[in-house]
C-alpha atoms as a PDB file:
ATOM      1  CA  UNK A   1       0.000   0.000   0.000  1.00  0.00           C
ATOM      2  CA  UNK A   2       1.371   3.502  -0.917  1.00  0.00           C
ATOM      3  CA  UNK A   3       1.814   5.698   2.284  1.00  0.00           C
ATOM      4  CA  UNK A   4       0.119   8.561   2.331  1.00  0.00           C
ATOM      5  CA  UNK A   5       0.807  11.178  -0.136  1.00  0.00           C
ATOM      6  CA  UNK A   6      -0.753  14.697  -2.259  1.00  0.00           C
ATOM      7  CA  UNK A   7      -0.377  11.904  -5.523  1.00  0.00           C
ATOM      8  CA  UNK A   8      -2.711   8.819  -4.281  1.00  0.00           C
ATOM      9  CA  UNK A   9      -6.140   8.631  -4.740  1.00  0.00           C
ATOM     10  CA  UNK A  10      -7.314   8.531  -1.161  1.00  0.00           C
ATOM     11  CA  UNK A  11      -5.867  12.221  -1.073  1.00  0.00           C
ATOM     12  CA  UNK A  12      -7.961  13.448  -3.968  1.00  0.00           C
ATOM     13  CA  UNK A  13     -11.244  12.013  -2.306  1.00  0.00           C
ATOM     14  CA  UNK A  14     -10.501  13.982   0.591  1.00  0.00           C
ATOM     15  CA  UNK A  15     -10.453  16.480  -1.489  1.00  0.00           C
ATOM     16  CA  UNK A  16     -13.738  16.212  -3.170  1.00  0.00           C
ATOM     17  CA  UNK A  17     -15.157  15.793   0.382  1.00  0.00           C
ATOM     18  CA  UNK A  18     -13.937  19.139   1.924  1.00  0.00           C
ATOM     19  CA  UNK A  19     -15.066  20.824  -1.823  1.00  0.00           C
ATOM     20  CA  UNK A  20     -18.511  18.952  -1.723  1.00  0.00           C
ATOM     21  CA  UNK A  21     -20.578  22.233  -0.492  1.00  0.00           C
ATOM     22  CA  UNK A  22     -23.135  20.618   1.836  1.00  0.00           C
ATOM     23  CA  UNK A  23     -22.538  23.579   4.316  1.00  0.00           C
ATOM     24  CA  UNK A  24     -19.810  25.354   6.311  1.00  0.00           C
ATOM     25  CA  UNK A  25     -20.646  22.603   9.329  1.00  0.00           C
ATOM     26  CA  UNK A  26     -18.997  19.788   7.516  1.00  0.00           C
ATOM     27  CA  UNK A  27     -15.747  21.450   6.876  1.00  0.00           C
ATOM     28  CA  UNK A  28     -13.734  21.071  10.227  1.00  0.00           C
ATOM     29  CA  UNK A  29     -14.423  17.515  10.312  1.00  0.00           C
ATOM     30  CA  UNK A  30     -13.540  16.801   6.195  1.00  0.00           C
ATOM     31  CA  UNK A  31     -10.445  18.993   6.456  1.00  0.00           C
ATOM     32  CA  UNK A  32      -9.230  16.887   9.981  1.00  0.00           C
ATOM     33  CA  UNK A  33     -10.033  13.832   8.225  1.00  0.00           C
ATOM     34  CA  UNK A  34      -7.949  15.160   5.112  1.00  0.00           C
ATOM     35  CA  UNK A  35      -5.565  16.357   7.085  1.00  0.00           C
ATOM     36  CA  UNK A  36      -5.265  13.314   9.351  1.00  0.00           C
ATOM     37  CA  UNK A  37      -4.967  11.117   6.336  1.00  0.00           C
ATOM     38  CA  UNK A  38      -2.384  12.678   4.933  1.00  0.00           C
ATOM     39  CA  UNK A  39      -0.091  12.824   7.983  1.00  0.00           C
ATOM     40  CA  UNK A  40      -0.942   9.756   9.665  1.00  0.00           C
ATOM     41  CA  UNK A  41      -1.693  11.483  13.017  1.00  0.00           C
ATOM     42  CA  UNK A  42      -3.366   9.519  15.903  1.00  0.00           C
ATOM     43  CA  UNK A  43      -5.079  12.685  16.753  1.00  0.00           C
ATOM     44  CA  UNK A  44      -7.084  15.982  15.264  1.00  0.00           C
ATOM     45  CA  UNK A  45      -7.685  19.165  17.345  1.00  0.00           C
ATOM     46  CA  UNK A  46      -9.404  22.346  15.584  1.00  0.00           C
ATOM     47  CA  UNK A  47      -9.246  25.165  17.470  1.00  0.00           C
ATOM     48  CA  UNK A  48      -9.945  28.769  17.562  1.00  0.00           C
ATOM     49  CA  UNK A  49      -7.362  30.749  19.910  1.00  0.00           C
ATOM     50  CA  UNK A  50      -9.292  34.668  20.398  1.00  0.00           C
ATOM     51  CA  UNK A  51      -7.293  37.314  22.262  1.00  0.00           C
ATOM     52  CA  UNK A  52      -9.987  37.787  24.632  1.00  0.00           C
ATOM     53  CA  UNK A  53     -11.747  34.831  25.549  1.00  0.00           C
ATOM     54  CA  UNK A  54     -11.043  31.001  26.070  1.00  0.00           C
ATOM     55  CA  UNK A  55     -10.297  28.675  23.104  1.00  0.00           C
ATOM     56  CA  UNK A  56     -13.633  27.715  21.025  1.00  0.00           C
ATOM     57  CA  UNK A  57     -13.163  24.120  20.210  1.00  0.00           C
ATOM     58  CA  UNK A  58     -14.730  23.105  16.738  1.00  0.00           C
ATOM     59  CA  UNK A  59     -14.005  19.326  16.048  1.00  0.00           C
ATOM     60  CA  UNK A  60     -11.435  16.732  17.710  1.00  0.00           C
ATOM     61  CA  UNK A  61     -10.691  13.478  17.099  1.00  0.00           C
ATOM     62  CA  UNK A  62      -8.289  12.854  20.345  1.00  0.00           C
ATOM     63  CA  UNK A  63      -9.437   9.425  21.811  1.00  0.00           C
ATOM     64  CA  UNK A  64      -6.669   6.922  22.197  1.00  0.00           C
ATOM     65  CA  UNK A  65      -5.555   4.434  24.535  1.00  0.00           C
ATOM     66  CA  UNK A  66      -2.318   6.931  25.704  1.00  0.00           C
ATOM     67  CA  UNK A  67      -4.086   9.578  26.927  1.00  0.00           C
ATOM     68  CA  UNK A  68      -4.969   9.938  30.461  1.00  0.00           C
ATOM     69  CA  UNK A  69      -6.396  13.443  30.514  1.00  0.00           C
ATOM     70  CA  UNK A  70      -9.556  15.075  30.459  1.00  0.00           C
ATOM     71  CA  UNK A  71      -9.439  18.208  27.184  1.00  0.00           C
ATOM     72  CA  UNK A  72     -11.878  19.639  29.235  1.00  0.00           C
ATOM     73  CA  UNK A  73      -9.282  21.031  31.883  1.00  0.00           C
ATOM     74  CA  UNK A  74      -7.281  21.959  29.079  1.00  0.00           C
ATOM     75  CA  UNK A  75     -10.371  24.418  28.315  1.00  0.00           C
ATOM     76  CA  UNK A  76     -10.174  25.402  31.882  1.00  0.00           C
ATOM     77  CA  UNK A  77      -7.173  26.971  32.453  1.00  0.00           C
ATOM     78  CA  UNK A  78      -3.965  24.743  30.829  1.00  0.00           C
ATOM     79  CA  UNK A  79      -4.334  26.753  27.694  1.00  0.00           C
ATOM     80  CA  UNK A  80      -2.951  29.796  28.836  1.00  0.00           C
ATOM     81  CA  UNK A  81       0.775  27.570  29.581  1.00  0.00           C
ATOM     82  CA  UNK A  82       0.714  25.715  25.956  1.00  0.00           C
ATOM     83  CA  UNK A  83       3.466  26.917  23.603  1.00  0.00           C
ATOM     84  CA  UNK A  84       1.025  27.110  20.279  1.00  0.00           C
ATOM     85  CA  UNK A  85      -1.534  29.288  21.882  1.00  0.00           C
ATOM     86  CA  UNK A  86       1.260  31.823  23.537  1.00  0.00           C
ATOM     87  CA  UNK A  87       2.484  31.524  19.494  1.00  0.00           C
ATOM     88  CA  UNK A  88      -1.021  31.909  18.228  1.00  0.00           C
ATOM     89  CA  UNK A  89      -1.065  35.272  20.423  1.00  0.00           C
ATOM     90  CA  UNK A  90       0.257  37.943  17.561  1.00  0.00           C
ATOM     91  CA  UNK A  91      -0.089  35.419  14.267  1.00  0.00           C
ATOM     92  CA  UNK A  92       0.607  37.507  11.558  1.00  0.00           C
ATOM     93  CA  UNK A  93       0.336  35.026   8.785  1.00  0.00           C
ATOM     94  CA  UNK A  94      -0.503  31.330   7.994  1.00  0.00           C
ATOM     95  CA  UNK A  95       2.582  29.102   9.322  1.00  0.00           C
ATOM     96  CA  UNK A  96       2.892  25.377  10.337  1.00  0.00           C
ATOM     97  CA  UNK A  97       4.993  24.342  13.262  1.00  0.00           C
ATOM     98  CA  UNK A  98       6.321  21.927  14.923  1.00  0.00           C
ATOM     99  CA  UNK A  99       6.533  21.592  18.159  1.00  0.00           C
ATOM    100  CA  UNK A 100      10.417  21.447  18.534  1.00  0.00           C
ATOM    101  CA  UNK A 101      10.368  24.968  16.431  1.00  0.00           C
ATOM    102  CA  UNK A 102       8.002  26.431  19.153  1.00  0.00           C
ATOM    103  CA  UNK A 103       9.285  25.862  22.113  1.00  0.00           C
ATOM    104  CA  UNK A 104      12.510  28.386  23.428  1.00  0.00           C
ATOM    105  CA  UNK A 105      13.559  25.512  25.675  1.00  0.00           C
ATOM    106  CA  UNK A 106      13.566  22.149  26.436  1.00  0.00           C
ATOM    107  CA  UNK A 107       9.577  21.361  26.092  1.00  0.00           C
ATOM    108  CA  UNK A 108      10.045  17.902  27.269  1.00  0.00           C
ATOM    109  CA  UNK A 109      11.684  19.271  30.333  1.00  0.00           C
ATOM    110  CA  UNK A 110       9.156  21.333  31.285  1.00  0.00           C
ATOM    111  CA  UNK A 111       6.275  21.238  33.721  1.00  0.00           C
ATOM    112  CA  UNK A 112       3.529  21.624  31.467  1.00  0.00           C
ATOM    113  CA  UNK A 113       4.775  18.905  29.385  1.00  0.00           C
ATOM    114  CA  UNK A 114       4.742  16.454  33.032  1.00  0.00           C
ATOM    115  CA  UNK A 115       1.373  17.813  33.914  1.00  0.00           C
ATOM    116  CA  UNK A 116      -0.680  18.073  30.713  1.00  0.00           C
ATOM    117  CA  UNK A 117       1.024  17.126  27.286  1.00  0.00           C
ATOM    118  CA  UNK A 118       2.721  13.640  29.284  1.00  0.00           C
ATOM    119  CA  UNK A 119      -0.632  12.801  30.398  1.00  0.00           C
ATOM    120  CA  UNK A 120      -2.333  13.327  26.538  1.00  0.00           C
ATOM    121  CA  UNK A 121      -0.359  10.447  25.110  1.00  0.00           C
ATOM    122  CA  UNK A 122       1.369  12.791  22.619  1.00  0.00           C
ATOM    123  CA  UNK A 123       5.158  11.947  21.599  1.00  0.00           C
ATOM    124  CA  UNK A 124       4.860  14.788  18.738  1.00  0.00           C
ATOM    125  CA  UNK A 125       2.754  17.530  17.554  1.00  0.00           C
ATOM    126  CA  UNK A 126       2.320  19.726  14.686  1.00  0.00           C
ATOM    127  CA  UNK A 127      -0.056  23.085  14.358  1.00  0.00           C
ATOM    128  CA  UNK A 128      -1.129  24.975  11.525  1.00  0.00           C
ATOM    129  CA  UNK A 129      -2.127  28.661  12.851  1.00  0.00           C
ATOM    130  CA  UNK A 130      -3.772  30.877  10.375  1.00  0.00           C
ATOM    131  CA  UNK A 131      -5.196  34.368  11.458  1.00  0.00           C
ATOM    132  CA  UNK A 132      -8.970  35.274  11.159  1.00  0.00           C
ATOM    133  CA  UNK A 133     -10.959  38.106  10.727  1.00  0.00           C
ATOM    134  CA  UNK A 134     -11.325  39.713  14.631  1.00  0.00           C
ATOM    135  CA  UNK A 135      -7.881  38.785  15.876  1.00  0.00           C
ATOM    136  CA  UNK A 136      -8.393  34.854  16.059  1.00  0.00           C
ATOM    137  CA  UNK A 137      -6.497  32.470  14.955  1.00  0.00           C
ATOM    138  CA  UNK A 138      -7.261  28.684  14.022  1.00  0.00           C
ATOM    139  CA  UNK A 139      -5.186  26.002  15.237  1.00  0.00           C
ATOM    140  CA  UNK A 140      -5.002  22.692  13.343  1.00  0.00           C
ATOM    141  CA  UNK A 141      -3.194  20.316  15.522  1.00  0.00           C
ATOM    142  CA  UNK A 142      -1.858  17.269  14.351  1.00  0.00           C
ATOM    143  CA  UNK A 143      -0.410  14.743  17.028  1.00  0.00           C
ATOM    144  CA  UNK A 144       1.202  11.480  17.579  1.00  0.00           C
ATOM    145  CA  UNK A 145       1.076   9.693  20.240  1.00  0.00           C
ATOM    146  CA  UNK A 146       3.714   7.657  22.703  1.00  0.00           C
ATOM    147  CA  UNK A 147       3.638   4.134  20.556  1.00  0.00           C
ATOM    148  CA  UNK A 148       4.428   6.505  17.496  1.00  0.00           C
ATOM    149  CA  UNK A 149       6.961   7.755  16.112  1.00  0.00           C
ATOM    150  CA  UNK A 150       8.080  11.796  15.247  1.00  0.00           C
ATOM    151  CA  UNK A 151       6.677  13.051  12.345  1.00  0.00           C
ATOM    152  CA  UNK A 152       9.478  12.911   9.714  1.00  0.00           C
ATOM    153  CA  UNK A 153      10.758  15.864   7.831  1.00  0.00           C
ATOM    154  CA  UNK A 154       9.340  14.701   4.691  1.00  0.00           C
ATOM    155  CA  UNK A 155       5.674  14.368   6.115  1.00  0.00           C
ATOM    156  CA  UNK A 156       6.183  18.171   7.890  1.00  0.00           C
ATOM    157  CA  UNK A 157       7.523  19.312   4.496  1.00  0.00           C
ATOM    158  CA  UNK A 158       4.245  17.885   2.337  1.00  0.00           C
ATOM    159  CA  UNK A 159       2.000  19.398   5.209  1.00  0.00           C
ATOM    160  CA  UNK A 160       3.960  22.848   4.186  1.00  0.00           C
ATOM    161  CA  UNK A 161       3.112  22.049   0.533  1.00  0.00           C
ATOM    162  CA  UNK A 162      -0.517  22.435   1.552  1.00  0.00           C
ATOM    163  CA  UNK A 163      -0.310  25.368   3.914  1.00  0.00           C
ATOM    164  CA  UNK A 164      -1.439  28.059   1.405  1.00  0.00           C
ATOM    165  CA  UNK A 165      -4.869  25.895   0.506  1.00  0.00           C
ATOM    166  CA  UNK A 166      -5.090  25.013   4.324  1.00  0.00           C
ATOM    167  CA  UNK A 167      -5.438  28.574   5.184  1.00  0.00           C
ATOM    168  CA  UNK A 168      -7.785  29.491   2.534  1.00  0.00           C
ATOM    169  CA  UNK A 169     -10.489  26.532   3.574  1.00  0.00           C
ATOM    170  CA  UNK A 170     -10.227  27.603   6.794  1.00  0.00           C
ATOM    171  CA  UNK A 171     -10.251  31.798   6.236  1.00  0.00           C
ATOM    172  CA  UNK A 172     -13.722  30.703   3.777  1.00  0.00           C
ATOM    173  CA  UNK A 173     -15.381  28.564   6.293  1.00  0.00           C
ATOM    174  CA  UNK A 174     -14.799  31.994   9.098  1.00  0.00           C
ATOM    175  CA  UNK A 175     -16.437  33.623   7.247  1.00  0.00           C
ATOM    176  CA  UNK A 176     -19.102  31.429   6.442  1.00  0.00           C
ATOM    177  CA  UNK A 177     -20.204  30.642   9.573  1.00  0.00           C
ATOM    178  CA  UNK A 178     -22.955  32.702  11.854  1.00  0.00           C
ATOM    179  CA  UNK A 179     -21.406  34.427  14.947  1.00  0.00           C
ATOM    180  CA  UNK A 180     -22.080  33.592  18.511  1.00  0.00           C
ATOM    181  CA  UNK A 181     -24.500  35.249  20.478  1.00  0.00           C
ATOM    182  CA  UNK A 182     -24.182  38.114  22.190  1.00  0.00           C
ATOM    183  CA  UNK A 183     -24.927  36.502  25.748  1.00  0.00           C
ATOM    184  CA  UNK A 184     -22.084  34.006  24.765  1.00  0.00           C
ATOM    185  CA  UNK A 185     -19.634  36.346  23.831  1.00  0.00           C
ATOM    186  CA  UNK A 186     -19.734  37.920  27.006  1.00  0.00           C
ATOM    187  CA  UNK A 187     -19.384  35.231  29.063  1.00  0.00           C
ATOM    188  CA  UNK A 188     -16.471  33.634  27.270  1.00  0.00           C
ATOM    189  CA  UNK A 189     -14.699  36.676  27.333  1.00  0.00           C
ATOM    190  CA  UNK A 190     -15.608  36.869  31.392  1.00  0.00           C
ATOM    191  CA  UNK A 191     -13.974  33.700  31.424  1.00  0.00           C
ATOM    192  CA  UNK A 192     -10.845  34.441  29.760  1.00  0.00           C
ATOM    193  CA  UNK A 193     -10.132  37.459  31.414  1.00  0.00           C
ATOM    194  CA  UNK A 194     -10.836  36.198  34.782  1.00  0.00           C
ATOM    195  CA  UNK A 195      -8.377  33.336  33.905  1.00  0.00           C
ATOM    196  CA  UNK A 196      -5.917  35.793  32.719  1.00  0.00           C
ATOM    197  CA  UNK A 197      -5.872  37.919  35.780  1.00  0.00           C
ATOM    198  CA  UNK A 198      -5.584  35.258  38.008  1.00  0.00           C
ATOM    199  CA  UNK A 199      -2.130  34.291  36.530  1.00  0.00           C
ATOM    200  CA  UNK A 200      -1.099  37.906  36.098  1.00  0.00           C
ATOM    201  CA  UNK A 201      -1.990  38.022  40.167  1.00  0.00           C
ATOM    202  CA  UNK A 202      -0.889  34.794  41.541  1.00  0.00           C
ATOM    203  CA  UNK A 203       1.283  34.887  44.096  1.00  0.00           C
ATOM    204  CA  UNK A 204       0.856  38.887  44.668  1.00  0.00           C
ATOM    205  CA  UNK A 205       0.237  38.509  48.353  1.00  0.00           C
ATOM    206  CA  UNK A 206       3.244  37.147  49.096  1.00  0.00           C
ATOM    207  CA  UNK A 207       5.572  37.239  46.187  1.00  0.00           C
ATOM    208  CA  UNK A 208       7.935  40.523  44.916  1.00  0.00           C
ATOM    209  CA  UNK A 209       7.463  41.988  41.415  1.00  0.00           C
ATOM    210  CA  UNK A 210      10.946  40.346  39.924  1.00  0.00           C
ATOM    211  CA  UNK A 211       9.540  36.925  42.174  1.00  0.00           C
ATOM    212  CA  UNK A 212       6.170  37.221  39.943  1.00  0.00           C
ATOM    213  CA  UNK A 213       8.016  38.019  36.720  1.00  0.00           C
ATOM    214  CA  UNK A 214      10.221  34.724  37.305  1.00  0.00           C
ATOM    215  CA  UNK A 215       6.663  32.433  38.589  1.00  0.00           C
ATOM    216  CA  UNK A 216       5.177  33.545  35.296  1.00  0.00           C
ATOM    217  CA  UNK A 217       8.412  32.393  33.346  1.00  0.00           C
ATOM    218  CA  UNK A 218       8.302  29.011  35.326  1.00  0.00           C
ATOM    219  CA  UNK A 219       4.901  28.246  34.166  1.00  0.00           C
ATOM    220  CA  UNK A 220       5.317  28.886  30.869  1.00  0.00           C
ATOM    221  CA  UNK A 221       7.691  26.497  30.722  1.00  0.00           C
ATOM    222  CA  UNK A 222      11.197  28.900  30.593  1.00  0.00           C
ATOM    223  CA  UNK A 223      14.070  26.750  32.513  1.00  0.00           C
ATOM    224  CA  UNK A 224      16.542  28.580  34.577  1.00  0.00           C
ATOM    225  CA  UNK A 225      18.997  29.719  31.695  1.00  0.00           C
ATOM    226  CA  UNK A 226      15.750  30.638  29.693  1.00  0.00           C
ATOM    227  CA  UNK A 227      14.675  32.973  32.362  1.00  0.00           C
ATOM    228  CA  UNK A 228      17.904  34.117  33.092  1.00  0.00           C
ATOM    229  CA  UNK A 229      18.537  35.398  29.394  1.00  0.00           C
ATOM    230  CA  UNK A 230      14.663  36.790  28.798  1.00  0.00           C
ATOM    231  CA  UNK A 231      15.261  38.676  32.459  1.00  0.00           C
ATOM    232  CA  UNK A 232      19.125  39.569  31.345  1.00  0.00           C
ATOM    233  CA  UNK A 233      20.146  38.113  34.728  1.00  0.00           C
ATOM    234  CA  UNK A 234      22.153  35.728  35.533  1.00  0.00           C
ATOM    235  CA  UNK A 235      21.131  32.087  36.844  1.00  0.00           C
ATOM    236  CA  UNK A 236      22.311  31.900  39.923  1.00  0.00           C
ATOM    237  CA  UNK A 237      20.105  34.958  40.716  1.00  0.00           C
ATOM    238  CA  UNK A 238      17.351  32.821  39.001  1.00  0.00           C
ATOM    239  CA  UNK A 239      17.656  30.094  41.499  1.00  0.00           C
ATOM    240  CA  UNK A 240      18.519  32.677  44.594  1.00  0.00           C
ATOM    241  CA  UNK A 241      14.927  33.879  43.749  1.00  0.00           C
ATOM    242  CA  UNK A 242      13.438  30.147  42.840  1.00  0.00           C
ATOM    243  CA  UNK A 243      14.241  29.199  46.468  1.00  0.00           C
ATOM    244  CA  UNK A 244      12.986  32.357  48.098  1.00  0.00           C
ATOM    245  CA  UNK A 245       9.479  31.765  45.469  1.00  0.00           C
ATOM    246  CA  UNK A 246       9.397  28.150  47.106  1.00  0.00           C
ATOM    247  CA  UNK A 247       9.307  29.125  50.912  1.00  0.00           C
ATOM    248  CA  UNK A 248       7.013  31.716  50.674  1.00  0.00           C
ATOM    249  CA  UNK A 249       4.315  29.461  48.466  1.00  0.00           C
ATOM    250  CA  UNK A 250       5.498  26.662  51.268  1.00  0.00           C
ATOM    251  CA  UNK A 251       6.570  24.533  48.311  1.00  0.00           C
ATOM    252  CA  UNK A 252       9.410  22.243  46.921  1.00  0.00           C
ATOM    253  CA  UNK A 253       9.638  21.786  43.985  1.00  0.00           C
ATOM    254  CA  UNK A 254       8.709  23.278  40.051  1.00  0.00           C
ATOM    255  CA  UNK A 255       5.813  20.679  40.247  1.00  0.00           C
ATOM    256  CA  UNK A 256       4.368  21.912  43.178  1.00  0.00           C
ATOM    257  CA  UNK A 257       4.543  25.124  41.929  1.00  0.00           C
ATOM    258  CA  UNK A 258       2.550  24.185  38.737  1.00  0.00           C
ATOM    259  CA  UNK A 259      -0.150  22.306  40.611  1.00  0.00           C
ATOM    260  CA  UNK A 260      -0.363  25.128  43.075  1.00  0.00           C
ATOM    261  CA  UNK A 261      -1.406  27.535  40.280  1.00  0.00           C
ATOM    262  CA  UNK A 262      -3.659  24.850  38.444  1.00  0.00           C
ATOM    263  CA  UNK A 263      -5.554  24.661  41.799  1.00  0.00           C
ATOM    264  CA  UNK A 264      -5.629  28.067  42.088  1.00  0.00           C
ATOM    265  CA  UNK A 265      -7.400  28.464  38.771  1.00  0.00           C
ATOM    266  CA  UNK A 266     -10.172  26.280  40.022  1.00  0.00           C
ATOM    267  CA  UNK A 267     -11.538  28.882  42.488  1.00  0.00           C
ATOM    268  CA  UNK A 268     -11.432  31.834  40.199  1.00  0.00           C
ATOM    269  CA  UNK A 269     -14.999  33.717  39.669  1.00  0.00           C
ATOM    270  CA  UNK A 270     -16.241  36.926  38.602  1.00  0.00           C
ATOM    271  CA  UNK A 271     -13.792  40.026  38.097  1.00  0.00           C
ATOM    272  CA  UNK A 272     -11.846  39.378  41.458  1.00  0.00           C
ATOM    273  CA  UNK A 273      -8.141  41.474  40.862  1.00  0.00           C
ATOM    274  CA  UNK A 274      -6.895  39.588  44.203  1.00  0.00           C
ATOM    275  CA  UNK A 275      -4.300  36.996  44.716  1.00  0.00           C
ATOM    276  CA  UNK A 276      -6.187  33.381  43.800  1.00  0.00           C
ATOM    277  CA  UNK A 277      -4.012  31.728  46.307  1.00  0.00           C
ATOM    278  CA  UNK A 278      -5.966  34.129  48.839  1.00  0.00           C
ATOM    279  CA  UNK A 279      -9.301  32.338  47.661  1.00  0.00           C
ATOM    280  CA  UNK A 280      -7.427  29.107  47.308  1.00  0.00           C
ATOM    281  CA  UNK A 281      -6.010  29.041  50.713  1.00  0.00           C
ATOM    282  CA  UNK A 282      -9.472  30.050  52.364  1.00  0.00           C
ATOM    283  CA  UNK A 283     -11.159  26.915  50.797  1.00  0.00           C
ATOM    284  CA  UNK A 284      -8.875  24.630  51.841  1.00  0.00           C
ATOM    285  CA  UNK A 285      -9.068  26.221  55.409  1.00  0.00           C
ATOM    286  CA  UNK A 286     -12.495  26.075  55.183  1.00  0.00           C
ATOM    287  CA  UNK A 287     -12.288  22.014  53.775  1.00  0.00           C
END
């Protein structure tokens, strides 16, 4: 059997499915199926990543036998630590990536890698990101899973081959579709923003401005040199600070320090501007 290719057959009925014009609902499932074909990926996320409100998720194919997380929480809060959306923030123009072109650091290294991507299954991971009308920008992710292996340069260079007619489907089918409600709109964008704040805030009750500036580093998944060169300080101030972070959050470790804030998030509401360890902390007094 031929593997998968833009010259076999099975590529060209793909094809005719995503052209087939049976309404702008059916095209984020024929263009993941397409798109899944054609680079063998064990999983299919299409997203759309707005500036002011959480993720809207539009089809996914992600069920397989290595993942051991719910997407929900990713929906909840993990969003704001993954390398593609932080990417997506600013897209200018239609690109594919990979994920070892994303990341500033060692992604594998990292906590969000142990806490979320680890716990997905995923070995590997490519994204399309094309900009939309209104600051968004679609995310096509295409992943493989831990019994898999990387996606080869040859498959990420026929997914470039593509790029240009990827971002046209999906610029079409924006503009196609009817806008969310108004009541939606708002509450998303409450969502987001509450989100948002909370990580701009935690750890303000106890932590120093340069301490907060490093936490927010940590959790987005900058090591110690990596912080050191984006603060233009050196490391050994980095960890100096790191240990100082750790005894006043009466913690041990980077982990804790990720599940701290992930815990956090779970108690934010409303337009609170306070520390979420404040709220945090009361609950579990209160437990």
């Amino acid at each position: 059997m031929r593997s998968p290719s833009l010259e076999t057959a099975e590529w060209y009925s793909y094809l005719a499915a995503l052209f087939c014009r049976n309404g702008a609902d059916t095209i984020p499932q024929n263009l993941g199926r397409a798109l899944q074909y054609l680079s063998r990926a064990d999983s299919i996320l299409i997203m759309v990543y707005f500036p002011d409100k959480r993720p809207a998720l539009l089809y996914a194919d992600i069920d397989h036998k290595c993942r051991k997380n719910n997407f929900t929480e990713y929906l909840q809060g993990f969003y704001l630590l993954d390398p593609f959306y932080q990417r997506a923030v600013g897209c200018a123009e239609s690109t594919l990536f990979h994920l070892k072109d994303i990341c500033e650091n060692s992604f594998y290294d990292s906590e969000y890698y142990e806490s979320w991507y680890k716990q997905s299954g995923l070995r590997d991971e490519i994204n399309y990101l094309v900009p939309l009308d209104g600051a968004a920008v679609m995310a096509i992710s295409l992943s493989r899973n831990l019994e898999s292996a990387f996606f080869s340069a040859g498959e990420i260079a026929q997914l470039e081959v593509i790029r240009p007619l990827v971002g046209t489907v999906v610029k079409d089918y924006w503009r196609e579709i009817q806008p969310r409600s108004g009541e939606e709109e708002g509450r998303e964008t409450g969502i987001h923003e509450a989100l948002c704040r909370a990580m701009e805030n935690f750890g303000s009750s106890l932590l120093t401005g340069r301490e907060r500036e490093i936490v927010q580093l940590l959790l987005r998944g900058y090591g110690i040199k990596a912080t050191a060169s984006k603060l233009d300080i050196a490391p050994t101030t980095i960890k100096v600070h790191r240990k100082n972070i750790y005894k006043k959050l009466d913690i041990t470790s980077h982990s804790e320090l990720f599940s701290l804030f992930i815990d956090a998030l779970s108690v934010v509401s409303g337009d609170s501007r306070e520390d979420p360890l404040l709220r945090y902390t009361q609950r579990m007094n209160d437990a």
